[in-house]
PDB file of N, CA and C in Angstrom:
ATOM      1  N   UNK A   1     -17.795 -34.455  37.125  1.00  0.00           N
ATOM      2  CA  UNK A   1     -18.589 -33.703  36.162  1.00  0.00           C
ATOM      3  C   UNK A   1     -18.208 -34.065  34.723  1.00  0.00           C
ATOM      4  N   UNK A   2     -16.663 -34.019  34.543  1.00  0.00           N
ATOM      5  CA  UNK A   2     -16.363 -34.317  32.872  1.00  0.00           C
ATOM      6  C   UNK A   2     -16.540 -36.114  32.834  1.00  0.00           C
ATOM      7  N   UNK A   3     -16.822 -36.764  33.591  1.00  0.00           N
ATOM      8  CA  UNK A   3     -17.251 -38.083  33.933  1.00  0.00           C
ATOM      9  C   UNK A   3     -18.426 -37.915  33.125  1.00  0.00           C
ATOM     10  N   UNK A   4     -19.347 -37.385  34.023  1.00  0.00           N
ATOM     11  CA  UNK A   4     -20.822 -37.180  34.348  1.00  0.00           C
ATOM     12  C   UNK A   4     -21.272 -37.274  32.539  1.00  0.00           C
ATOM     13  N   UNK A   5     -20.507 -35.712  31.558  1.00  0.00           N
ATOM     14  CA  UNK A   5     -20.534 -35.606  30.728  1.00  0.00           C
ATOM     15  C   UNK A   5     -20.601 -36.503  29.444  1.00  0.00           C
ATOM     16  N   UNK A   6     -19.194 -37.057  29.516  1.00  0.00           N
ATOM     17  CA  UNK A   6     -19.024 -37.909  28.556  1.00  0.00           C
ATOM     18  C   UNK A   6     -19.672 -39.253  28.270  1.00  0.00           C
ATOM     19  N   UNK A   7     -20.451 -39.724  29.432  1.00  0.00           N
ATOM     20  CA  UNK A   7     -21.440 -40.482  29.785  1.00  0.00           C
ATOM     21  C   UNK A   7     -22.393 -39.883  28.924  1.00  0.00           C
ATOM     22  N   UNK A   8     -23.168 -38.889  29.277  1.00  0.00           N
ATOM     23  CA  UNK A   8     -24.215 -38.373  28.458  1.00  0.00           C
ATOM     24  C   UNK A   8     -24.004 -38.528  27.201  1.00  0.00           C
ATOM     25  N   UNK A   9     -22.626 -38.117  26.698  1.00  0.00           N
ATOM     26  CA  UNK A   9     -22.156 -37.537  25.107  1.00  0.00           C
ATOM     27  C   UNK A   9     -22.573 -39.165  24.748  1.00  0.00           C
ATOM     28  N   UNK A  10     -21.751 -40.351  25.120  1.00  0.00           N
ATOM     29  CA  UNK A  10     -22.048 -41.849  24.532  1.00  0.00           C
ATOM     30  C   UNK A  10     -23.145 -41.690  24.437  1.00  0.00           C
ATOM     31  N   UNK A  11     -24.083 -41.737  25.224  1.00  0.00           N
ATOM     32  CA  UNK A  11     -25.117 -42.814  25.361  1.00  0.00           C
ATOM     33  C   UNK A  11     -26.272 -41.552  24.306  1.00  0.00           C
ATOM     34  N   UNK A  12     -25.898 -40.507  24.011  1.00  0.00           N
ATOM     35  CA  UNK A  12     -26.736 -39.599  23.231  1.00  0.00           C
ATOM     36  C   UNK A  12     -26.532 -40.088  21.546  1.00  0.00           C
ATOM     37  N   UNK A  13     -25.258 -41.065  21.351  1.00  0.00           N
ATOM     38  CA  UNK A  13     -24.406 -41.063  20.379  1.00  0.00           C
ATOM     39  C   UNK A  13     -25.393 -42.371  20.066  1.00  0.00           C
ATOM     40  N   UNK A  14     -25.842 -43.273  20.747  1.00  0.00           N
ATOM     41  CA  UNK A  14     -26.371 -44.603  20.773  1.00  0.00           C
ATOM     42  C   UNK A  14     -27.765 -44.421  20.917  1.00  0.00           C
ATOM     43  N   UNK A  15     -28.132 -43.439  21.289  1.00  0.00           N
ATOM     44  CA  UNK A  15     -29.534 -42.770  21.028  1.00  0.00           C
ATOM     45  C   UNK A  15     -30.191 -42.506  19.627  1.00  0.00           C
ATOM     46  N   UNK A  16     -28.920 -41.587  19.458  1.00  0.00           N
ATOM     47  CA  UNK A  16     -29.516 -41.189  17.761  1.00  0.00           C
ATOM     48  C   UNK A  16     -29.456 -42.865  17.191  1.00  0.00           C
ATOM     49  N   UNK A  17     -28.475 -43.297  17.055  1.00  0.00           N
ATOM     50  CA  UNK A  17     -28.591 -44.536  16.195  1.00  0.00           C
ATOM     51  C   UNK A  17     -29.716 -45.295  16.176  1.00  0.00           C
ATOM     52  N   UNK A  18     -29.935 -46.048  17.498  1.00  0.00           N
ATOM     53  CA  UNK A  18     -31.407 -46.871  17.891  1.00  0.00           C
ATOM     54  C   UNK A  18     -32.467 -45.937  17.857  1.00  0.00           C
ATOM     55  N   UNK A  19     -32.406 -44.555  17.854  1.00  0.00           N
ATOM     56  CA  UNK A  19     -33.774 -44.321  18.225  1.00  0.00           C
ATOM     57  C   UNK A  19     -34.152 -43.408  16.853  1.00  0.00           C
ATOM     58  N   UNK A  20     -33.151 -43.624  15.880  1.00  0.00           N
ATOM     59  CA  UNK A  20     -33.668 -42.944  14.354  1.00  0.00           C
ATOM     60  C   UNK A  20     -34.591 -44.012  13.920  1.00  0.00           C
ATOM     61  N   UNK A  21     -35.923 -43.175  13.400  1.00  0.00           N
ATOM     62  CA  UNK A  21     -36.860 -43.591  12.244  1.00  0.00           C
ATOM     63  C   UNK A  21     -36.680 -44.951  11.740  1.00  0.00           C
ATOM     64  N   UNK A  22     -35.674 -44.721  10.903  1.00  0.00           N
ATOM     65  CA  UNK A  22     -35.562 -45.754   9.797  1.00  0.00           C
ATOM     66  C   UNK A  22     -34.984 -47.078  10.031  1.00  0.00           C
ATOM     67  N   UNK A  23     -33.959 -47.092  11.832  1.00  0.00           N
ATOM     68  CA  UNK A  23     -33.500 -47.374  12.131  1.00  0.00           C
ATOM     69  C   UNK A  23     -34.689 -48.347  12.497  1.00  0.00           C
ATOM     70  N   UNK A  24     -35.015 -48.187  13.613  1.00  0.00           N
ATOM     71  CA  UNK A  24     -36.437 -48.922  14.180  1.00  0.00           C
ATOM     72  C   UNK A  24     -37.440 -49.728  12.909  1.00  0.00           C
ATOM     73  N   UNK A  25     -37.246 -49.290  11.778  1.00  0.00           N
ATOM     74  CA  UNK A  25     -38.485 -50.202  11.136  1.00  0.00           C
ATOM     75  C   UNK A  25     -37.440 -51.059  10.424  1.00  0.00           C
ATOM     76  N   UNK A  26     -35.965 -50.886  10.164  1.00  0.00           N
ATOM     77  CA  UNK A  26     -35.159 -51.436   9.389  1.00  0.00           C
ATOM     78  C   UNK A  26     -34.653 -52.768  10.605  1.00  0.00           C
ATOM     79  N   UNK A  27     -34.721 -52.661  11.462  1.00  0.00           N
ATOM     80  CA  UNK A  27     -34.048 -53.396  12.647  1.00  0.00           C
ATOM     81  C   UNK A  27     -35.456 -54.297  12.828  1.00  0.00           C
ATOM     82  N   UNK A  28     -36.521 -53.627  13.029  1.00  0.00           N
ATOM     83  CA  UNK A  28     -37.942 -54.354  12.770  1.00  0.00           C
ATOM     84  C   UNK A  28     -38.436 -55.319  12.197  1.00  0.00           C
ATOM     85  N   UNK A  29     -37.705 -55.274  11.019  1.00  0.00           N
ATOM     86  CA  UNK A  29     -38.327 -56.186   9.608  1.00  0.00           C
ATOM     87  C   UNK A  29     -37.044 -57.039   9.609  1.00  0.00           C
ATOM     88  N   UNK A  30     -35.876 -56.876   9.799  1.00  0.00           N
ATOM     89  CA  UNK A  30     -34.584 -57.990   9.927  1.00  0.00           C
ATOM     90  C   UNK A  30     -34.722 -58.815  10.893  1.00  0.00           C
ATOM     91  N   UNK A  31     -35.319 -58.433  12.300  1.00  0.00           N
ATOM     92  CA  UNK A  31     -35.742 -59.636  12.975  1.00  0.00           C
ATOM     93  C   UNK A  31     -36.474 -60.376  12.958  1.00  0.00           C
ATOM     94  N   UNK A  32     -37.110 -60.358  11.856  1.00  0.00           N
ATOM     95  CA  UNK A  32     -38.050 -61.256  11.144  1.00  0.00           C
ATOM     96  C   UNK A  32     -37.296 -62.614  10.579  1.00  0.00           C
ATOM     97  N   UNK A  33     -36.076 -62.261  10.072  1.00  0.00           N
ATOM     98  CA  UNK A  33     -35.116 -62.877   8.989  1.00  0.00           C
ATOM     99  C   UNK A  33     -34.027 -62.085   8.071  1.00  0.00           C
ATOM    100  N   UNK A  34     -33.587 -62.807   7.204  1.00  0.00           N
ATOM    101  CA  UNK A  34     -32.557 -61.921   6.223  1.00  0.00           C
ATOM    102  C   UNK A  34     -33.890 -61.617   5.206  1.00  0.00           C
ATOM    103  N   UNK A  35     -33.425 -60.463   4.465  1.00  0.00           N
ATOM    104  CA  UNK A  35     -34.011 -59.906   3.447  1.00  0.00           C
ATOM    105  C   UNK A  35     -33.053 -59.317   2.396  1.00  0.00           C
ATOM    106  N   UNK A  36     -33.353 -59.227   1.274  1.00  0.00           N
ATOM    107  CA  UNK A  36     -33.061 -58.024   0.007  1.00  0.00           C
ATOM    108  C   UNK A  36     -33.245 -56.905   0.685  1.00  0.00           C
ATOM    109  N   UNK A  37     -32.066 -56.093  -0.601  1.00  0.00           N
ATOM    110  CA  UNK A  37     -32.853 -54.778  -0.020  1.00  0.00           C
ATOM    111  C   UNK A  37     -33.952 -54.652  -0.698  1.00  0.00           C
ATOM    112  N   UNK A  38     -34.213 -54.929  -2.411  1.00  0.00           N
ATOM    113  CA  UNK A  38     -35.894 -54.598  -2.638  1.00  0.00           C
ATOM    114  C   UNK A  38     -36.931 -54.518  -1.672  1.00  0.00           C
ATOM    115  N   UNK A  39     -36.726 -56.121  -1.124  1.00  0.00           N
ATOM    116  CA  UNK A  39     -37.690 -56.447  -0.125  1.00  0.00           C
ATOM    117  C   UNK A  39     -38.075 -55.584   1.093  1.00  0.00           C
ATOM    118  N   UNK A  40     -36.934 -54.966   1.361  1.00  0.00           N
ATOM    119  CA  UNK A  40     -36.770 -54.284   2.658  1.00  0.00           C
ATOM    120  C   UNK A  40     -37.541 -53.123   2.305  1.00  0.00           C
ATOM    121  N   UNK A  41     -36.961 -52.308   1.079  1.00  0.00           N
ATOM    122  CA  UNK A  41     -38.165 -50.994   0.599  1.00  0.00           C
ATOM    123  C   UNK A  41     -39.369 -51.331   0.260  1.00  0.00           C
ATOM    124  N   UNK A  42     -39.709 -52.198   0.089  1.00  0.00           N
ATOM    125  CA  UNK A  42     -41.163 -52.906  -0.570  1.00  0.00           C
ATOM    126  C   UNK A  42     -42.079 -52.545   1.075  1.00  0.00           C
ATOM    127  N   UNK A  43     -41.205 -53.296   2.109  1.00  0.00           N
ATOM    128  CA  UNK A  43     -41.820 -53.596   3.439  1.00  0.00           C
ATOM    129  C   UNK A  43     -41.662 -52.257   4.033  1.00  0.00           C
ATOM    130  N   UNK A  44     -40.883 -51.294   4.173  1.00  0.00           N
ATOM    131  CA  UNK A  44     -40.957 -50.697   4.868  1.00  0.00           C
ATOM    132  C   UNK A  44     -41.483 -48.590   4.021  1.00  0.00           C
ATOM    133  N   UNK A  45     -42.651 -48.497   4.705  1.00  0.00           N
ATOM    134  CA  UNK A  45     -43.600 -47.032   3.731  1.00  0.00           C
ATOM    135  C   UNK A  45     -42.700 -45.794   3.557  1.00  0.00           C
ATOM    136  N   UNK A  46     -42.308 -45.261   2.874  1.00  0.00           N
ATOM    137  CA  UNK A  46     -42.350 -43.782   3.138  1.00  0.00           C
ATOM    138  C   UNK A  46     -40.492 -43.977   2.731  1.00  0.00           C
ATOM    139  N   UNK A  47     -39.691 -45.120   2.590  1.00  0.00           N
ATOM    140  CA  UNK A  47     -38.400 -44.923   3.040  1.00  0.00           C
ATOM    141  C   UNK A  47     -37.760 -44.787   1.160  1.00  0.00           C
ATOM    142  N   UNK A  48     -36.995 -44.254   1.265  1.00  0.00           N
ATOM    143  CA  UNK A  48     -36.544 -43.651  -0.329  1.00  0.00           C
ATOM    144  C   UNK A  48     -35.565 -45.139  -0.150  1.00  0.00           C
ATOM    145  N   UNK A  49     -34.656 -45.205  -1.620  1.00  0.00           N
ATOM    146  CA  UNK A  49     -33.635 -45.666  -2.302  1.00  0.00           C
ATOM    147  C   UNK A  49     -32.613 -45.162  -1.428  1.00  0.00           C
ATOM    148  N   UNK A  50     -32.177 -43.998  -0.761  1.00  0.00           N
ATOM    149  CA  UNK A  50     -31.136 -43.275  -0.824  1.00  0.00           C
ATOM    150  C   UNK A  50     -31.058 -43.366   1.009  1.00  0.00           C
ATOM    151  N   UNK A  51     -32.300 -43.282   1.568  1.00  0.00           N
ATOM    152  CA  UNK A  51     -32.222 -43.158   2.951  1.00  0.00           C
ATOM    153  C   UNK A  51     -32.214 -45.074   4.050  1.00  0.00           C
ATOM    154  N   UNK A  52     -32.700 -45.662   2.526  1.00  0.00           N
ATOM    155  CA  UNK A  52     -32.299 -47.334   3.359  1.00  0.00           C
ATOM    156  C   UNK A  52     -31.041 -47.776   2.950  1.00  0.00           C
ATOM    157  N   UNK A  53     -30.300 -47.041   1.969  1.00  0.00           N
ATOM    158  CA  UNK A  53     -29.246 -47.822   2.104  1.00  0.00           C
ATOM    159  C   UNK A  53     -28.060 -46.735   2.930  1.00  0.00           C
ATOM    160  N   UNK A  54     -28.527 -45.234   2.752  1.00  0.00           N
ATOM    161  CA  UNK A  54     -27.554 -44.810   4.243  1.00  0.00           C
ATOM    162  C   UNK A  54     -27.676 -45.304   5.163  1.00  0.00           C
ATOM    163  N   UNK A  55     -29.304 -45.983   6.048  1.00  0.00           N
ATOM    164  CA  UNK A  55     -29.197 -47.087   7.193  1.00  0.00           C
ATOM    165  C   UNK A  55     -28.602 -47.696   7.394  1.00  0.00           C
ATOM    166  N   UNK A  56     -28.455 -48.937   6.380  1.00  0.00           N
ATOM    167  CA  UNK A  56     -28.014 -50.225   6.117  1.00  0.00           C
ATOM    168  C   UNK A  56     -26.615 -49.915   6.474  1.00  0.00           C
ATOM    169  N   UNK A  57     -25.691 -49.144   5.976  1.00  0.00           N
ATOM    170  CA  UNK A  57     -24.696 -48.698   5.688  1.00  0.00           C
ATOM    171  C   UNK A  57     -24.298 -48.218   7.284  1.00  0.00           C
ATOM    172  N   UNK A  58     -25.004 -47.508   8.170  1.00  0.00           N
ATOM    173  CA  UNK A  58     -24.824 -47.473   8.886  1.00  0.00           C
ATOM    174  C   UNK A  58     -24.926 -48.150  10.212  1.00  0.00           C
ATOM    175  N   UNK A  59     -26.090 -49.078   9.718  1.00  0.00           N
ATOM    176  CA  UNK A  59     -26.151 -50.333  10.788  1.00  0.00           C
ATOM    177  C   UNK A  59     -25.199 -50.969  10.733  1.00  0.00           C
ATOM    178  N   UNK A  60     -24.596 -51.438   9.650  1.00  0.00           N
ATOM    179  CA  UNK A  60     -23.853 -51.988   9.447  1.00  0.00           C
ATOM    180  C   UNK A  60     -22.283 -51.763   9.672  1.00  0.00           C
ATOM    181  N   UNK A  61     -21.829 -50.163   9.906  1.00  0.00           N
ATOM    182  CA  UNK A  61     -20.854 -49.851  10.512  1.00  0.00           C
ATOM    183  C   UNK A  61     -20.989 -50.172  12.084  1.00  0.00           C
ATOM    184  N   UNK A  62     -21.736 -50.056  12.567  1.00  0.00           N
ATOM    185  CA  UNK A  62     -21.992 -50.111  14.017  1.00  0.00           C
ATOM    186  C   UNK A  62     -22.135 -51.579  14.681  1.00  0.00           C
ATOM    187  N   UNK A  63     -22.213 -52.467  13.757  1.00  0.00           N
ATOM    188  CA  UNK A  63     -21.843 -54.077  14.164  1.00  0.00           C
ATOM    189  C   UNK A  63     -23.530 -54.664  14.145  1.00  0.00           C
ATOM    190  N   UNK A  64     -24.540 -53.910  13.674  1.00  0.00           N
ATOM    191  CA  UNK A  64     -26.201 -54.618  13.988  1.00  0.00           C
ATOM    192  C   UNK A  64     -25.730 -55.299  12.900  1.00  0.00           C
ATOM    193  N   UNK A  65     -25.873 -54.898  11.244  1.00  0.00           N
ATOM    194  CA  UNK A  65     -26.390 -55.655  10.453  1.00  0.00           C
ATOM    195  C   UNK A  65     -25.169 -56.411   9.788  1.00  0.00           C
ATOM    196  N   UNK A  66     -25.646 -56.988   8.744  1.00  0.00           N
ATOM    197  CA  UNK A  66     -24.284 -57.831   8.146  1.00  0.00           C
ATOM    198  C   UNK A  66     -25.337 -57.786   6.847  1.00  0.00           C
ATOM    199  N   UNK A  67     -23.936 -57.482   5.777  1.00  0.00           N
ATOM    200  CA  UNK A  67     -24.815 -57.673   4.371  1.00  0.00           C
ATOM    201  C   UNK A  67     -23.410 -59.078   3.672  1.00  0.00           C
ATOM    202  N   UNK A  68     -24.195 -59.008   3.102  1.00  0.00           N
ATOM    203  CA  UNK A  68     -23.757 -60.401   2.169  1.00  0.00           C
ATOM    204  C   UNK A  68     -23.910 -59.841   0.639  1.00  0.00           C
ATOM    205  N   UNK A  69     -23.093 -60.081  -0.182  1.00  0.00           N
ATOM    206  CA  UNK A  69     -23.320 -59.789  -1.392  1.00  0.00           C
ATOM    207  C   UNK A  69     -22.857 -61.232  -2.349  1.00  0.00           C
ATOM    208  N   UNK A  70     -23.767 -61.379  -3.017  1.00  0.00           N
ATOM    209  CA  UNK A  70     -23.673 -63.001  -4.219  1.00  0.00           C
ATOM    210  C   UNK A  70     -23.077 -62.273  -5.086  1.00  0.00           C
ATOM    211  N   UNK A  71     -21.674 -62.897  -6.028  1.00  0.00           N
ATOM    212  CA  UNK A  71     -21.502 -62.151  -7.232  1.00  0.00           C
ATOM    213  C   UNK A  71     -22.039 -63.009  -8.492  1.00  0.00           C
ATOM    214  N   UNK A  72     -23.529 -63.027  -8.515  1.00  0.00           N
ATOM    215  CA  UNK A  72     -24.377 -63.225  -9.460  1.00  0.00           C
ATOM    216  C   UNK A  72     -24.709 -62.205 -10.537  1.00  0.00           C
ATOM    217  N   UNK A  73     -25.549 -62.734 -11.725  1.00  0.00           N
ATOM    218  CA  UNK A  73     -26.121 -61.439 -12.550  1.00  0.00           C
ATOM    219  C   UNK A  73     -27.803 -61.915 -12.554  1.00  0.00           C
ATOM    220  N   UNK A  74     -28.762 -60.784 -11.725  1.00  0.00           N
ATOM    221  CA  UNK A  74     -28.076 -58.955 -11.166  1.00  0.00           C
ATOM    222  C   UNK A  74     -27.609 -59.689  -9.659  1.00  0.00           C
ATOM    223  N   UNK A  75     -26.829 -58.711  -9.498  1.00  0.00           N
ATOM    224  CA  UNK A  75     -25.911 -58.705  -8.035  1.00  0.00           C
ATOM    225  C   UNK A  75     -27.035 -59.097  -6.867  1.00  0.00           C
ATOM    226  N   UNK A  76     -27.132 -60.238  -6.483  1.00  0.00           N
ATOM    227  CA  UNK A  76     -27.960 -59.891  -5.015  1.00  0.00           C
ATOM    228  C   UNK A  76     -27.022 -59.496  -3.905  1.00  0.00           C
ATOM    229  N   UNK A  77     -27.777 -59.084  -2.955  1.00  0.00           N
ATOM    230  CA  UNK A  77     -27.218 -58.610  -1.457  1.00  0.00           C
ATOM    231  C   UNK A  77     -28.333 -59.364  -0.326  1.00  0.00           C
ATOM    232  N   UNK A  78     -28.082 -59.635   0.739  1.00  0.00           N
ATOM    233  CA  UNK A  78     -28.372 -59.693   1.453  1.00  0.00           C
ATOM    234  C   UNK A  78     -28.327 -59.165   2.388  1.00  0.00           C
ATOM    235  N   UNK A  79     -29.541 -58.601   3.596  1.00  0.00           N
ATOM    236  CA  UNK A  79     -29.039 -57.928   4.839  1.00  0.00           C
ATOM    237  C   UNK A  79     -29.662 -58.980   6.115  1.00  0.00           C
ATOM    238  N   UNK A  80     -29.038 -59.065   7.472  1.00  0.00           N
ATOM    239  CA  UNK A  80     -29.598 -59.943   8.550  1.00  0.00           C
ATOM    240  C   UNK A  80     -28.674 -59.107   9.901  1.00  0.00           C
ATOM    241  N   UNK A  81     -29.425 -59.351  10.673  1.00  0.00           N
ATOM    242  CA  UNK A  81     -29.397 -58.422  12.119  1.00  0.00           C
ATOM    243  C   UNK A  81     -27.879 -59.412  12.439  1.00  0.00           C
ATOM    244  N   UNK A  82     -27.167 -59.112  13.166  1.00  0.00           N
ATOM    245  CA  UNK A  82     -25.669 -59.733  13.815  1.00  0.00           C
ATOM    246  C   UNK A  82     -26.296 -60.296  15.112  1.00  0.00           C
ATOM    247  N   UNK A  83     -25.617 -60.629  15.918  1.00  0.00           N
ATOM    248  CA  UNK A  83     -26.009 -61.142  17.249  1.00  0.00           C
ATOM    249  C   UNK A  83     -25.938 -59.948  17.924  1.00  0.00           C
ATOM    250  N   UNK A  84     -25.394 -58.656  17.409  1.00  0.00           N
ATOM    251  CA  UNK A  84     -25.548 -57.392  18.820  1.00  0.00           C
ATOM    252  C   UNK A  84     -26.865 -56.896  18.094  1.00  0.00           C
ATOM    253  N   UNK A  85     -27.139 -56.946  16.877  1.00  0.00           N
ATOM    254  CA  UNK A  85     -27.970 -56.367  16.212  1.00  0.00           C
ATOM    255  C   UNK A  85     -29.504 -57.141  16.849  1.00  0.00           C
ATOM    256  N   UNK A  86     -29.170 -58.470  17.178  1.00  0.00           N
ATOM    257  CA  UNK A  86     -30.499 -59.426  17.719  1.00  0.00           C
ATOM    258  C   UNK A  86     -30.614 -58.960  19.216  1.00  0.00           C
ATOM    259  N   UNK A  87     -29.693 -58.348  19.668  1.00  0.00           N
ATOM    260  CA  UNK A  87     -29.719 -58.014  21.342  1.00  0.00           C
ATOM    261  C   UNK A  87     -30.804 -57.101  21.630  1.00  0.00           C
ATOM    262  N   UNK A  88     -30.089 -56.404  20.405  1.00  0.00           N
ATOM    263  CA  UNK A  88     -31.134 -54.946  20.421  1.00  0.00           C
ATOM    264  C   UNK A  88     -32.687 -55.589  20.588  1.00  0.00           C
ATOM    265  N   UNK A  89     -33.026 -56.185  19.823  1.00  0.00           N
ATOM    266  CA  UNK A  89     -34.548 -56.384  19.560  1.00  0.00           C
ATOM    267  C   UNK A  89     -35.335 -56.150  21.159  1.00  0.00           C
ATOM    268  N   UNK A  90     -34.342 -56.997  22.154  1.00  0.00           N
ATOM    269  CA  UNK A  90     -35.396 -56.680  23.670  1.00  0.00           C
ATOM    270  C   UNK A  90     -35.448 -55.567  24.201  1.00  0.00           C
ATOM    271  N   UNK A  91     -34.397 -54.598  23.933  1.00  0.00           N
ATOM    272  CA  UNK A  91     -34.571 -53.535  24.343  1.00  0.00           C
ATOM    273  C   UNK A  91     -35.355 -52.506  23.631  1.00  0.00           C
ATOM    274  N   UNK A  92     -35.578 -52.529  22.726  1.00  0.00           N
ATOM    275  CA  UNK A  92     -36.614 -51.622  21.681  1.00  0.00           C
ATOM    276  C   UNK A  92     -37.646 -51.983  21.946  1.00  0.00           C
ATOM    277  N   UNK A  93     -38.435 -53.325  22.536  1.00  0.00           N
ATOM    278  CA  UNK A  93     -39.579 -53.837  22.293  1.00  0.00           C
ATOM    279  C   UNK A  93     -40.009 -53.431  24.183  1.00  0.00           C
ATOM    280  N   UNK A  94     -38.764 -53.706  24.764  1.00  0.00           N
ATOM    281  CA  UNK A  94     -39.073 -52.779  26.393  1.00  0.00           C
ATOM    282  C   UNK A  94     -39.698 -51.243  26.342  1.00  0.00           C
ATOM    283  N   UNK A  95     -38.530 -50.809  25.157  1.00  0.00           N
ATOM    284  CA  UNK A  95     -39.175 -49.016  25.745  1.00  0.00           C
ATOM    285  C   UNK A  95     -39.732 -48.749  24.977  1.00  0.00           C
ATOM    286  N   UNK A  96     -40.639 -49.923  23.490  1.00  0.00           N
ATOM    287  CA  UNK A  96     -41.633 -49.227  22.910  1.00  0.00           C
ATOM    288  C   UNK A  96     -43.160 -49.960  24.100  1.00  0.00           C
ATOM    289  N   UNK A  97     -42.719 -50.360  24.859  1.00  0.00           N
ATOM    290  CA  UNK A  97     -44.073 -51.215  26.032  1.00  0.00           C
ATOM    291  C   UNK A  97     -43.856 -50.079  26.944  1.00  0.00           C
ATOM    292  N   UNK A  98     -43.142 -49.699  27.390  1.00  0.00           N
ATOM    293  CA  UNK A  98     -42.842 -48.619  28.348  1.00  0.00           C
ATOM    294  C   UNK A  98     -43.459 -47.515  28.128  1.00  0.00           C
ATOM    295  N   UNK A  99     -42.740 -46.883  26.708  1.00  0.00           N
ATOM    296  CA  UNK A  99     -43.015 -45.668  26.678  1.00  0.00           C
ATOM    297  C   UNK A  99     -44.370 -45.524  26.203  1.00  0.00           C
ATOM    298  N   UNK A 100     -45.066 -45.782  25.044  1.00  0.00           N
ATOM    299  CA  UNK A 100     -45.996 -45.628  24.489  1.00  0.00           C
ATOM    300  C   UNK A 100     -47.454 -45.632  25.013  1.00  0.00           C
ATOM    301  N   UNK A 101     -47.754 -46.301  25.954  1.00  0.00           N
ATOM    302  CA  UNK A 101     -49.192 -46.026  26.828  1.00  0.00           C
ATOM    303  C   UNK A 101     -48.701 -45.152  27.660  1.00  0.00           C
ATOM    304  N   UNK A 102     -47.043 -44.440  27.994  1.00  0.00           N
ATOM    305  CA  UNK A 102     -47.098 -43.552  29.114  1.00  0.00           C
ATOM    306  C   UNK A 102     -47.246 -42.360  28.231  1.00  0.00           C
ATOM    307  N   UNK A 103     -46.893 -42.401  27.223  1.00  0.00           N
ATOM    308  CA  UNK A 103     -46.808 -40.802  26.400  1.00  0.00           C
ATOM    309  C   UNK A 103     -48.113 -40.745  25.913  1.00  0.00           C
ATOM    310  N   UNK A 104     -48.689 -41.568  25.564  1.00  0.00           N
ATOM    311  CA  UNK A 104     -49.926 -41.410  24.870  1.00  0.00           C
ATOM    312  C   UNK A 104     -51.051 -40.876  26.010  1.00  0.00           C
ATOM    313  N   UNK A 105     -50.610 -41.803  27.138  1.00  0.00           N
ATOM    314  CA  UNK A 105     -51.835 -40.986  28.581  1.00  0.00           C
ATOM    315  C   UNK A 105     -51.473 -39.539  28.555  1.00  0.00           C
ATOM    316  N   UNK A 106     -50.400 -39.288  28.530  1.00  0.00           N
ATOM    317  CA  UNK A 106     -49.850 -37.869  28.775  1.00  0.00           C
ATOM    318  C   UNK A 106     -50.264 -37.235  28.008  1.00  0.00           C
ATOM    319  N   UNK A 107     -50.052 -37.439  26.754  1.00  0.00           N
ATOM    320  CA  UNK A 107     -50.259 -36.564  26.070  1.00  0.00           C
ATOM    321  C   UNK A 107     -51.828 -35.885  25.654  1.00  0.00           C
ATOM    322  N   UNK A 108     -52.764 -36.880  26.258  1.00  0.00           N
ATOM    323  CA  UNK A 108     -54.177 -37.322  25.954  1.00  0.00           C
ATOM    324  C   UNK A 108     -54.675 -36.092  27.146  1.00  0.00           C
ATOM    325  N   UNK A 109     -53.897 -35.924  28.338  1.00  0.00           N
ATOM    326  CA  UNK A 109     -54.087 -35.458  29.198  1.00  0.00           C
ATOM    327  C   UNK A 109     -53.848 -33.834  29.201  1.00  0.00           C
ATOM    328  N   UNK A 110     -52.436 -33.779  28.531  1.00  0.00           N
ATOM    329  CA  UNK A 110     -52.000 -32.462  28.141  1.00  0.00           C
ATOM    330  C   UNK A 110     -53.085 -31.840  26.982  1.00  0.00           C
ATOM    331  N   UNK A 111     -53.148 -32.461  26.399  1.00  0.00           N
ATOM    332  CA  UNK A 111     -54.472 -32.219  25.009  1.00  0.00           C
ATOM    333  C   UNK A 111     -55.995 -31.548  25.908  1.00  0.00           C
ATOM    334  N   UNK A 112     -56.435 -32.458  26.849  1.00  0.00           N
ATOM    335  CA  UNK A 112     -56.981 -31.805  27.639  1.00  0.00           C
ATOM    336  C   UNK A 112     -57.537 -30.492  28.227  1.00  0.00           C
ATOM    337  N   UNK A 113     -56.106 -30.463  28.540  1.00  0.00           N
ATOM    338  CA  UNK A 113     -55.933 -29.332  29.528  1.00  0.00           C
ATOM    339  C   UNK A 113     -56.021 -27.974  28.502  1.00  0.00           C
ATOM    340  N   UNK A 114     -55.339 -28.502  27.954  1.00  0.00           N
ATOM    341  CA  UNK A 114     -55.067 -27.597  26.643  1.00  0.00           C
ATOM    342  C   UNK A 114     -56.518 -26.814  26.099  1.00  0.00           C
ATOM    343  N   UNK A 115     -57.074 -27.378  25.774  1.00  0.00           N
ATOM    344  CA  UNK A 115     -58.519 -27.616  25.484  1.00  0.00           C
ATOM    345  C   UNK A 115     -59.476 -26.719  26.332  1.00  0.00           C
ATOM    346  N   UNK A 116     -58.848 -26.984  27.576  1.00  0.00           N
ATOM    347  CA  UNK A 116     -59.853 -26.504  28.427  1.00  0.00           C
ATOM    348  C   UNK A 116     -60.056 -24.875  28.946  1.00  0.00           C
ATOM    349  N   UNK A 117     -58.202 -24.670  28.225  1.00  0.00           N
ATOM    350  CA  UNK A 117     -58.104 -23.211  28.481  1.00  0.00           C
ATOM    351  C   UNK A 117     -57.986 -22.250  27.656  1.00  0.00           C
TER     352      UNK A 117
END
C-alpha cells in the first residue's frame, strides 16, 4: 500500500510538470529548434513575461530545457529542449492522439444527454 502510494505521489509530481499549460506550448515550440525568449513570448498567446520565464526556469530545473546565455550587449539567452526534454515530445504527441477524440466524443455525448434532460 505505502508502495502503491508513493508511486502515485511521483508520477502525480511528473504530471503537474508535463501536463501544465505553459509547459506543453513551451516544450511545443522548442521542438521546433532553439529560440529567444522574445521569440518564445511572441509565439506562444496569452503567456505573460513572468509566467515563461517561471517555466523556463523550471524546465530547466528538471533536465528538459537548457538555456545558454551570450555575454553580449543586450544579453542574449537561448533556450533548446535537452535530449530528456526531446524524449518527451513522443509521449505528449501519444496522449494528445489518444486523449483528445476520446474526450471530445465524450464529452459531445455527455453534452447530449445533458440537453436532453
Amino acid at each position: 500500500m505505502e508502495n502503491v502510494e508513493a508511486e502515485c505521489r511521483g508520477l502525480a509530481e511528473v504530471i503537474a510538470r508535463i501536463g501544465d499549460k505553459w509547459t506543453v506550448m513551451v516544450c511545443g515550440h522548442l521542438s521546433e529548434g532553439t529560440h529567444r525568449f522574445n521569440a518564445l513570448k511572441h509565439r506562444i498567446p496569452g503567456i505573460s513575461h513572468r509566467m515563461l520565464t517561471i517555466t523556463l526556469r523550471g524546465l530547466e530545473r528538471d533536465g528538459l530545457v537548457a538555456r545558454k546565455a551570450y555575454a553580449t550587449v543586450p544579453p542574449k539567452v537561448e533556450y533548446c529542449l535537452t535530449p530528456l526534454g526531446q524524449s518527451l515530445t513522443g509521449p505528449l504527441a501519444a496522449l494528445a492522439s489518444w486523449a483528445r477524440p476520446a474526450l471530445e466524443q465524450a464529452r459531445a455525448a455527455f453534452d447530449r444527454r445533458a440537453a436532453q434532460d
